[in-house]
Protein backbone atom coordinates (compact mmCIF):
# COMPACT_ATOMS: atom_id res chain seq x y z
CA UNK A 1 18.47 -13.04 -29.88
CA UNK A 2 16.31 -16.17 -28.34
CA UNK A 3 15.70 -15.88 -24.99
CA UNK A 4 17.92 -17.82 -22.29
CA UNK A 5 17.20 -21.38 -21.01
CA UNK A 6 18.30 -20.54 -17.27
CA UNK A 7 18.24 -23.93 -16.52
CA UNK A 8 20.07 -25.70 -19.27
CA UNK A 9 23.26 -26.58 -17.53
CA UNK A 10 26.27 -29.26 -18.19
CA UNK A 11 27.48 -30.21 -14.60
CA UNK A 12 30.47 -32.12 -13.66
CA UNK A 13 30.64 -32.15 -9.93
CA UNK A 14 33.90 -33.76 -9.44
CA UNK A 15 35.50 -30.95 -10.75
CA UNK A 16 32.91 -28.44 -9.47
CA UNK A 17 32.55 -27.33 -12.67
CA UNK A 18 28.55 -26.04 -14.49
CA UNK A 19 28.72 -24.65 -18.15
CA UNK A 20 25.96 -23.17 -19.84
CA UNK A 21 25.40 -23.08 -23.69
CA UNK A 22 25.60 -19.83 -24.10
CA UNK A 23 29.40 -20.16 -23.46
CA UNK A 24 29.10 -19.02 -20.02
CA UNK A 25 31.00 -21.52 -17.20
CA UNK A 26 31.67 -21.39 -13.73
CA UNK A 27 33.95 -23.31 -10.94
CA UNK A 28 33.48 -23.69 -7.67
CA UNK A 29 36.21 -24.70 -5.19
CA UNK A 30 34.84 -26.81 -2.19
CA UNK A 31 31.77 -28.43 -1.47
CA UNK A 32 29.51 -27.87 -4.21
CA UNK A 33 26.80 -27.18 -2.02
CA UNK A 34 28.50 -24.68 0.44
CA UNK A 35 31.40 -23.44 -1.58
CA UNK A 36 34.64 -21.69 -0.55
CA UNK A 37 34.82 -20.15 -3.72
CA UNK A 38 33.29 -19.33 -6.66
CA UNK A 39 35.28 -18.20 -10.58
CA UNK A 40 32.55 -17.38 -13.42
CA UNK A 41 34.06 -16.81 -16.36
CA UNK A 42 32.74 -16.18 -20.24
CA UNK A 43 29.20 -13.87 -20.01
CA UNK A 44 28.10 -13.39 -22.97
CA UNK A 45 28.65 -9.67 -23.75
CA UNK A 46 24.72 -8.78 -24.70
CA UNK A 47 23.35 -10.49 -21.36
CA UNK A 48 22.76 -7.35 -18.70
CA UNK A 49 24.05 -7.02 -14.97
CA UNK A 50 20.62 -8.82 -13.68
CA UNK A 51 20.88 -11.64 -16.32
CA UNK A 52 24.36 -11.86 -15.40
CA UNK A 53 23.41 -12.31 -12.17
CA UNK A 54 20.60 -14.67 -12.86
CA UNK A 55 22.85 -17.16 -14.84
CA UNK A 56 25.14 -17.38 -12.17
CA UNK A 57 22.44 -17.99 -9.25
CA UNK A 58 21.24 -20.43 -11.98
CA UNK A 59 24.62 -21.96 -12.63
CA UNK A 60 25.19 -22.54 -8.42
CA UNK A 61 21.49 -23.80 -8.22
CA UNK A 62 22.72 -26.85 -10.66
CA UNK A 63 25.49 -27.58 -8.93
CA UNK A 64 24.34 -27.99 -5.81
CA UNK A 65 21.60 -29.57 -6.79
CA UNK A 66 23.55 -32.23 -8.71
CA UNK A 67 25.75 -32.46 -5.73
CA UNK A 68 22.50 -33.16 -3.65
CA UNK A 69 21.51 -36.30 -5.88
CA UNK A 70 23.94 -39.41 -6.86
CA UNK A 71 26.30 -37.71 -8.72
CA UNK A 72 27.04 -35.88 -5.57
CA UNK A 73 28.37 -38.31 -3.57
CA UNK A 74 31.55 -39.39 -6.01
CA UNK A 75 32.55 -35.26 -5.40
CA UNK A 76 31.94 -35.94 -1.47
CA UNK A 77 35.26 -38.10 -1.69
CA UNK A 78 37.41 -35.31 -3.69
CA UNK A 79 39.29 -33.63 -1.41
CA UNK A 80 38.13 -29.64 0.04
CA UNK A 81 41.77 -29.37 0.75
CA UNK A 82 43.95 -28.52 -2.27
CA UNK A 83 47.53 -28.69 -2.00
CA UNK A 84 49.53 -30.17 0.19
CA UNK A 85 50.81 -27.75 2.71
CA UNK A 86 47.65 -26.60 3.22
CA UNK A 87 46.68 -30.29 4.25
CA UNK A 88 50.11 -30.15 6.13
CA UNK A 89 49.09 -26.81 8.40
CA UNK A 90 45.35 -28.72 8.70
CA UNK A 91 46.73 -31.90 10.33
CA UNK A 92 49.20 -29.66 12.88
CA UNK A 93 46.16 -27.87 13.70
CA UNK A 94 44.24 -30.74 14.84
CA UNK A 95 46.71 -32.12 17.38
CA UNK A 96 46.94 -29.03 19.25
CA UNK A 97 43.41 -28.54 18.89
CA UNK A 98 42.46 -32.33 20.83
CA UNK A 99 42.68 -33.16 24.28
CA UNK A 100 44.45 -36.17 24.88
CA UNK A 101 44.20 -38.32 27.74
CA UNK A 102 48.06 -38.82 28.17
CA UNK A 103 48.63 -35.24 28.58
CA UNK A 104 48.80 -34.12 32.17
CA UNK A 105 46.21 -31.50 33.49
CA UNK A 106 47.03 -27.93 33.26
CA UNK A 107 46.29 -25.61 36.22
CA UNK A 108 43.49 -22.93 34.93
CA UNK A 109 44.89 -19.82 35.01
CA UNK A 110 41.61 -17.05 35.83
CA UNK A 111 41.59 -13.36 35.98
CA UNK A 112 39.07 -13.26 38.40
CA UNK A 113 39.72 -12.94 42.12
CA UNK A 114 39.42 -15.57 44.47
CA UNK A 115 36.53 -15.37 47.03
């Protein structure tokens, strides 16, 4: 068997998506570059745990590096959130989460005794 070219990848970073050669592929969901997860799929059966492991370091090394250069910023506009309830629970989030200037002020409630 030839040895492997670690660093032979075909990246598509709009779909988050590196596959190797060897059949090997792997998807990221998120930012390329800071990932919220991660699905390898396909080692070839002959490669061992640390190869394994090297291909897939490998593998998120090209994608983030290819989401680093031009091709990066196209993925910057996909959206990190996927479906739409998700998005749904996000956006409720954020208006309880800001402070608004129409809102009145709230006494502070403390635990600690007055002096």
């Amino acid at each position: 068997m030839d040895p492997l070219n670690f660093d032979d990848w075909d990246v598509d970073v709009g779909l988050g998506r590196a596959k190797h050669p060897c059949g090997f592929q792997l998807e990221v969901e998120g930012d390329a570059r800071n990932p919220t997860g991660v699905s390898p799929a396909n080692y070839p059966p002959e490669l061992s745990f640390a190869e394994q492991a090297r291909l897939l370091r490998s593998g998120m090394n090209a994608l983030a590096s290819a989401a680093g250069s031009g091709a990066g910023r196209a993925a910057s506009a996909r959206p990190t959130t996927v479906n739409r309830r998700a998005k749904q629970a996000e956006e409720r989030a954020k208006l309880f989460a800001e402070q608004r200037k129409d809102r009145p002020a709230r006494a502070k409630l403390s635990l600690k005794k007055p002096s």
